[in-house]
C-alpha atoms as a PDB file:
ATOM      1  CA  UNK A   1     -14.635 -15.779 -20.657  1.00  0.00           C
ATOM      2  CA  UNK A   2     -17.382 -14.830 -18.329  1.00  0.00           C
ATOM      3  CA  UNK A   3     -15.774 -18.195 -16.034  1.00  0.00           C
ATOM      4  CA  UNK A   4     -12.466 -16.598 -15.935  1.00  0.00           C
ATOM      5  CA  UNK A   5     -13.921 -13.319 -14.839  1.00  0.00           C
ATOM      6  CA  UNK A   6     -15.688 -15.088 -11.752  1.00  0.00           C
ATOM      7  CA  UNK A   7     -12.758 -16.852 -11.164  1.00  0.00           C
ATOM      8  CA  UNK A   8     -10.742 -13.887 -10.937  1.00  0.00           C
ATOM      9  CA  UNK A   9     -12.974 -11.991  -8.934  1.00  0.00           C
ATOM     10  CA  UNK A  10     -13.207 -14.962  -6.534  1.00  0.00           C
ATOM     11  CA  UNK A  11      -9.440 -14.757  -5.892  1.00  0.00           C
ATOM     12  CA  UNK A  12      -7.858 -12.033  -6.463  1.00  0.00           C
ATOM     13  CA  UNK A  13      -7.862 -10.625  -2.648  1.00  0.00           C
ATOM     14  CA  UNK A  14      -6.537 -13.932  -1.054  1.00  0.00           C
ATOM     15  CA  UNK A  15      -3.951 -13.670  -4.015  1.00  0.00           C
ATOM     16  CA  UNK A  16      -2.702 -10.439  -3.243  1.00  0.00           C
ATOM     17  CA  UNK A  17      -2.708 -10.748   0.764  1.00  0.00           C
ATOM     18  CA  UNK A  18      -0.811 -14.155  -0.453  1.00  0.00           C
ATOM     19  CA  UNK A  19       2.374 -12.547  -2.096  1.00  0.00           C
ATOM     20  CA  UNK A  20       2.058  -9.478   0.330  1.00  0.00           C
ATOM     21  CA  UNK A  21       3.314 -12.237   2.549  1.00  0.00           C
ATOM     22  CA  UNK A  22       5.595 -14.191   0.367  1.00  0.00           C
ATOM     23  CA  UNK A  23       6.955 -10.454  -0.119  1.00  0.00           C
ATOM     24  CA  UNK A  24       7.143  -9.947   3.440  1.00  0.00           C
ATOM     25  CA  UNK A  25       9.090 -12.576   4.305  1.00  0.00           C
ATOM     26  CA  UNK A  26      11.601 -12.195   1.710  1.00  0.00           C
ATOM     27  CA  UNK A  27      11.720  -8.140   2.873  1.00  0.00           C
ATOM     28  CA  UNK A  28      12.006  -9.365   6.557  1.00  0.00           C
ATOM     29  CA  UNK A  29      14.572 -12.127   5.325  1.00  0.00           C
ATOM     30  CA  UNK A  30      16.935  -9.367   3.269  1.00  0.00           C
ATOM     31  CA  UNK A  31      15.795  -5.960   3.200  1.00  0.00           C
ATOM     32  CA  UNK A  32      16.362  -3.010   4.713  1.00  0.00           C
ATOM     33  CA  UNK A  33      14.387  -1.205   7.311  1.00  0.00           C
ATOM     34  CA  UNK A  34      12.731   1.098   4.970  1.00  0.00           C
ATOM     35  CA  UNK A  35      10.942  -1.907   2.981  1.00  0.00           C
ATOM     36  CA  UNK A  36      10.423  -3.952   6.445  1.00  0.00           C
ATOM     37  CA  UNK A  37       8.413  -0.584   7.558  1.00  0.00           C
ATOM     38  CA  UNK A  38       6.428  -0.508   4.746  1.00  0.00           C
ATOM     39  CA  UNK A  39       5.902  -4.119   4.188  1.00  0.00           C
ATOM     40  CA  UNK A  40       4.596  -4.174   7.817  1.00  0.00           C
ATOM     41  CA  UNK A  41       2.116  -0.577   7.017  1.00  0.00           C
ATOM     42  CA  UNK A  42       0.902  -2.714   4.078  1.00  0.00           C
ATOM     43  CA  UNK A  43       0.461  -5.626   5.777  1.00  0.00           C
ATOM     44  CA  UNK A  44      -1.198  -3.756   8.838  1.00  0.00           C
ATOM     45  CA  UNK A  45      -3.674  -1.580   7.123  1.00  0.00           C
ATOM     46  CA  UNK A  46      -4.300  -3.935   3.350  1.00  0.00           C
ATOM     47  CA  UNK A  47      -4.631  -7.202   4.697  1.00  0.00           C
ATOM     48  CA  UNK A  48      -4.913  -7.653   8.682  1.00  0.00           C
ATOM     49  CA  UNK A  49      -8.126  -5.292   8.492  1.00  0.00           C
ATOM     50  CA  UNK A  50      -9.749  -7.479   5.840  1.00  0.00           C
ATOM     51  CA  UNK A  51      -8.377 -10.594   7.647  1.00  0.00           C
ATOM     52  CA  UNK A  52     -10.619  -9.099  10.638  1.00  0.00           C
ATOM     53  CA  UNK A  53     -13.583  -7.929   8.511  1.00  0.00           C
ATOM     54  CA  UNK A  54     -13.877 -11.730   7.066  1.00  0.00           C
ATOM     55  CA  UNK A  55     -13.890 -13.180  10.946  1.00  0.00           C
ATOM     56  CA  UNK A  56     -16.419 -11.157  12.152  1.00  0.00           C
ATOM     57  CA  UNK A  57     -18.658 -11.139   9.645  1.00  0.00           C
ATOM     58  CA  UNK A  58     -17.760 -12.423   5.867  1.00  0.00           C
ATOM     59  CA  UNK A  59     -20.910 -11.530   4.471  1.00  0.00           C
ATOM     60  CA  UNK A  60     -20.416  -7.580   5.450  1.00  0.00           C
ATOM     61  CA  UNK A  61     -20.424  -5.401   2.887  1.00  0.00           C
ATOM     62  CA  UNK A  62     -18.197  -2.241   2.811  1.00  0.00           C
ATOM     63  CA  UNK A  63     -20.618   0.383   3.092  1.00  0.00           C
ATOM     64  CA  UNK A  64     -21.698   2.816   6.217  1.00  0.00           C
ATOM     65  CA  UNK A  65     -19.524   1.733   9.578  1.00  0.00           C
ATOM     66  CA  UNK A  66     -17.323  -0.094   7.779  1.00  0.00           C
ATOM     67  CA  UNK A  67     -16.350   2.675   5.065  1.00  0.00           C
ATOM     68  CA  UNK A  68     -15.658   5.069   8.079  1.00  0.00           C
ATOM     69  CA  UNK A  69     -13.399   2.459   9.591  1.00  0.00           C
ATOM     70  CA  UNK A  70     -11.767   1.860   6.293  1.00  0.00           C
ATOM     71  CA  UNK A  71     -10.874   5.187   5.639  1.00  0.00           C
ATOM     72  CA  UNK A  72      -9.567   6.270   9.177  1.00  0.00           C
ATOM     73  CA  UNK A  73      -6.968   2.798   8.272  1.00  0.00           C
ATOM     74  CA  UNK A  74      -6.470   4.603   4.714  1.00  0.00           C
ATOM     75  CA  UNK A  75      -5.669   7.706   6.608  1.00  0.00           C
ATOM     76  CA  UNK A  76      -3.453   6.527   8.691  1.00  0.00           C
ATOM     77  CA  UNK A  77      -1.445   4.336   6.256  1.00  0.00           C
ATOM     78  CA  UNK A  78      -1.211   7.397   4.229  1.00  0.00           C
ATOM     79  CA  UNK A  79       0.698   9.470   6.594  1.00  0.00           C
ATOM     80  CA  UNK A  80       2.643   6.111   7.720  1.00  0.00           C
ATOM     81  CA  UNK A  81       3.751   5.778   3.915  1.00  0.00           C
ATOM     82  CA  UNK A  82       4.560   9.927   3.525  1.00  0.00           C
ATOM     83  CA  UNK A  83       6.865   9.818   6.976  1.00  0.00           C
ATOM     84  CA  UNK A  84       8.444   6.413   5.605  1.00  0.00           C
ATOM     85  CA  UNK A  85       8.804   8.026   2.483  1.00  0.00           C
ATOM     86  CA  UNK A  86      10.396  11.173   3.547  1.00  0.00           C
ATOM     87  CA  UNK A  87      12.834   9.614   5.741  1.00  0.00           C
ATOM     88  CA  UNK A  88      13.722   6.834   3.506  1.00  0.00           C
ATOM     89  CA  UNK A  89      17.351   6.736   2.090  1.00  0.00           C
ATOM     90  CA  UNK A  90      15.458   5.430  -1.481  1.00  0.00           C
ATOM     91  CA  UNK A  91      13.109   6.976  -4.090  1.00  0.00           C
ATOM     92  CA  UNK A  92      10.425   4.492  -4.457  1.00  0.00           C
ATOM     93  CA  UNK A  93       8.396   4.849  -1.033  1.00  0.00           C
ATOM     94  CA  UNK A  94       7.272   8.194  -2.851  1.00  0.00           C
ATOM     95  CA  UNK A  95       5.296   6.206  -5.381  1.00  0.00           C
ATOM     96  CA  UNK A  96       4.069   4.632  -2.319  1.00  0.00           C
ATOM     97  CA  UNK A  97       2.905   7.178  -0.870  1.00  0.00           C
ATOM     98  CA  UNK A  98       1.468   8.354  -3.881  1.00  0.00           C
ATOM     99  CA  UNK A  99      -0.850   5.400  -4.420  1.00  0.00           C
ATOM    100  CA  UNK A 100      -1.985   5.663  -1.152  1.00  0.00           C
ATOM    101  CA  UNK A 101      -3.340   9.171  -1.768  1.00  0.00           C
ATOM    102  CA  UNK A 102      -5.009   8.417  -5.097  1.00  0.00           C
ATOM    103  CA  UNK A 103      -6.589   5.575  -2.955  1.00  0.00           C
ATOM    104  CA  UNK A 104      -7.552   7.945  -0.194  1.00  0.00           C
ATOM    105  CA  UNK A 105      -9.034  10.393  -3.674  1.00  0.00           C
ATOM    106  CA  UNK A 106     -11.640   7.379  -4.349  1.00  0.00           C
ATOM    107  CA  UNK A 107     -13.410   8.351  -0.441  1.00  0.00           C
ATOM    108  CA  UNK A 108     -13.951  12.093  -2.094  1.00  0.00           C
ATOM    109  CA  UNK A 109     -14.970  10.918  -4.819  1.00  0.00           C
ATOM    110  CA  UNK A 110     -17.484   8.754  -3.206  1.00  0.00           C
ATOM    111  CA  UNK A 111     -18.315  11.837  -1.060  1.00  0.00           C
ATOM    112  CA  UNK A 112     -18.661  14.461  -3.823  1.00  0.00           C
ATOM    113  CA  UNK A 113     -20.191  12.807  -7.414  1.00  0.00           C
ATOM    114  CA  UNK A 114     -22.836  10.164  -6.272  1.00  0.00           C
ATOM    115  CA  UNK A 115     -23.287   9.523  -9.406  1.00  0.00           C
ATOM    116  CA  UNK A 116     -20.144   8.033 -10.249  1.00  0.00           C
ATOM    117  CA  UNK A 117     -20.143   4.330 -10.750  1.00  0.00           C
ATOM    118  CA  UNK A 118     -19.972   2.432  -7.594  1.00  0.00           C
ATOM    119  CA  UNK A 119     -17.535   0.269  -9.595  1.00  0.00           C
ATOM    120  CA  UNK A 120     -15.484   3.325 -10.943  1.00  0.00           C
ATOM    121  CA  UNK A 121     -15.099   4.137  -7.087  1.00  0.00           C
ATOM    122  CA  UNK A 122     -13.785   0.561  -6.225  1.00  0.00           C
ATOM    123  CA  UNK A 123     -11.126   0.260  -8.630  1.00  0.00           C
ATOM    124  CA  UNK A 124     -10.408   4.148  -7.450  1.00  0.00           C
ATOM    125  CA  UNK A 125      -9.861   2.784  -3.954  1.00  0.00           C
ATOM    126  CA  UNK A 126      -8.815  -1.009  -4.406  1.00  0.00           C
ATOM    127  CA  UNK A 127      -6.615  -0.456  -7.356  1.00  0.00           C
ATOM    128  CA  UNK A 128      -3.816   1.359  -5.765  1.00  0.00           C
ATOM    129  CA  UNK A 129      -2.629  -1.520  -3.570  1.00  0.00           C
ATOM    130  CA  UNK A 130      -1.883  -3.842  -6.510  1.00  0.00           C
ATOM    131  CA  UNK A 131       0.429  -1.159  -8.029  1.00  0.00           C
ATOM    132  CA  UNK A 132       1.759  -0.010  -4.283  1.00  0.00           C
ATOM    133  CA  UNK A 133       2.385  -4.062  -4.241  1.00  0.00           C
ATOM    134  CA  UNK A 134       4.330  -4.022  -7.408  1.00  0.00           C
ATOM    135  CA  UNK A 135       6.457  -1.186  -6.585  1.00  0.00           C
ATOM    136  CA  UNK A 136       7.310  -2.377  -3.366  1.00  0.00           C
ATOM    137  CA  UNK A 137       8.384  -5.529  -4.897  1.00  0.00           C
ATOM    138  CA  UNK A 138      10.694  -3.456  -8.013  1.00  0.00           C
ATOM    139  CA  UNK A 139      11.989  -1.208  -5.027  1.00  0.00           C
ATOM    140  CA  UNK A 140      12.999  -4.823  -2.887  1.00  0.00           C
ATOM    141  CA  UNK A 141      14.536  -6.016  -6.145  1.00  0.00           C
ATOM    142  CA  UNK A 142      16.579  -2.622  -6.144  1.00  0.00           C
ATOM    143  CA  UNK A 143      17.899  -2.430  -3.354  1.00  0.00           C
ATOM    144  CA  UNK A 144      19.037  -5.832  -3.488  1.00  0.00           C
ATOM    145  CA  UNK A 145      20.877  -5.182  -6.980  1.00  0.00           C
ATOM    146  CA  UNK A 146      22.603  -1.929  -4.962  1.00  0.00           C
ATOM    147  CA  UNK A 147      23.737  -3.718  -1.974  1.00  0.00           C
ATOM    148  CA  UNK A 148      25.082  -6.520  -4.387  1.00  0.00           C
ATOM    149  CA  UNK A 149      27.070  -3.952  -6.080  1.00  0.00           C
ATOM    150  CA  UNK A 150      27.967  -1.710  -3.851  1.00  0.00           C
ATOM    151  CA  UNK A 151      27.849  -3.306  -0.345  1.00  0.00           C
ATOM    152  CA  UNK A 152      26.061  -1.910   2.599  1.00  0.00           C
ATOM    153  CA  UNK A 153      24.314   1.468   2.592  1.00  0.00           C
ATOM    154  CA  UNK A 154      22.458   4.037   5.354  1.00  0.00           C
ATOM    155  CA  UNK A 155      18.796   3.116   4.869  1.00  0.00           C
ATOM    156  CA  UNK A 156      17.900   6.812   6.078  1.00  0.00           C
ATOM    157  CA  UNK A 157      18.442  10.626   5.255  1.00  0.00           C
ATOM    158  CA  UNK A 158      20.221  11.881   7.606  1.00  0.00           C
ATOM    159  CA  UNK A 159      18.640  15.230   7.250  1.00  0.00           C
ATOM    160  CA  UNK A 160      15.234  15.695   5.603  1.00  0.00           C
ATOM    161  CA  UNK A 161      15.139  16.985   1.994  1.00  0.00           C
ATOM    162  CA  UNK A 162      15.206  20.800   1.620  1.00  0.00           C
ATOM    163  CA  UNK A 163      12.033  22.459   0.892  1.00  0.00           C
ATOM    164  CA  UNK A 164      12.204  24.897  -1.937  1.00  0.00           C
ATOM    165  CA  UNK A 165      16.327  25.721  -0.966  1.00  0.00           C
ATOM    166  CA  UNK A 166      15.386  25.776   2.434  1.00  0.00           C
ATOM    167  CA  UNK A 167      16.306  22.566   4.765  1.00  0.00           C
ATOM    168  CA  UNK A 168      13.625  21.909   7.738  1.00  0.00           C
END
């Protein structure tokens, strides 16, 4: 058991960053531009920066100048995934979105109660991109089941959604 624990540990990033690409080119190949935009935010700020991270230096551990840079990427992929989200002619880029804010919840976590497990805080931070992986690959299915069925559809609101009655 404890084997197969190693073993997943020891490759379970390359994994991921593995069928973020097989994703990717399947989105690039057939989706639309919603799930090409955030297929490229994914691939931009989950697995370039950790691409980079292992050239430089493999043995660097994420702590001190490398947290900071991590979560000015987190930030930004955040608000990439909200705009995406809010333009986006589909419902899944919320969830998106979403996961990328519980991720960004794991930095003020870390920030607040030291005395949370440093592991607790991983999985608070890491954990999100498997699921934001997942649903980026049921939202891909979906829209390829709609545009099967239906044909061809606008890939973006034309106006943003109304807040609270009122439209923006």
């Amino acid at each position: 058991m404890e084997d197969l624990v190693h073993f997943y540990n020891d490759y379970r990033v390359p994994a991921q960053h593995l069928i973020a690409l097989l994703l990717a080119g399947a989105i690039w190949r057939r989706g639309g531009d919603p799930e090409r935009w955030l297929i490229a935010t994914f691939l931009g700020t989950m697995v370039v920066p950790v691409w980079i991270q292992w050239l430089l230096d493999p043995a660097l551990s994420i702590s001190g100048p490398v947290m900071q840079l991590r979560l000015v990427v987190d930030v930004v992929a955040a608000i990439v995934f909200t705009a995406i989200a809010l333009r986006a002619n589909r419902n899944y880029p919320l969830w998106i979105a979403g996961f990328q804010l519980v991720a960004l919840g794991g930095y003020l976590v870390n920030l607040i109660a030291v005395e949370v497990s440093p592991l607790a805080v991983v999985i608070l931070m890491v954990g999100p991109s498997y699921c934001q992986l997942l649903v980026l690959l049921g939202g891909f299915v979906r829209h390829l089941r709609r545009e099967r069925r239906y044909g061809a559809y606008r890939a973006w609101r034309i106006v943003p959604p109304a807040i609270g009655g009122l439209t923006v």
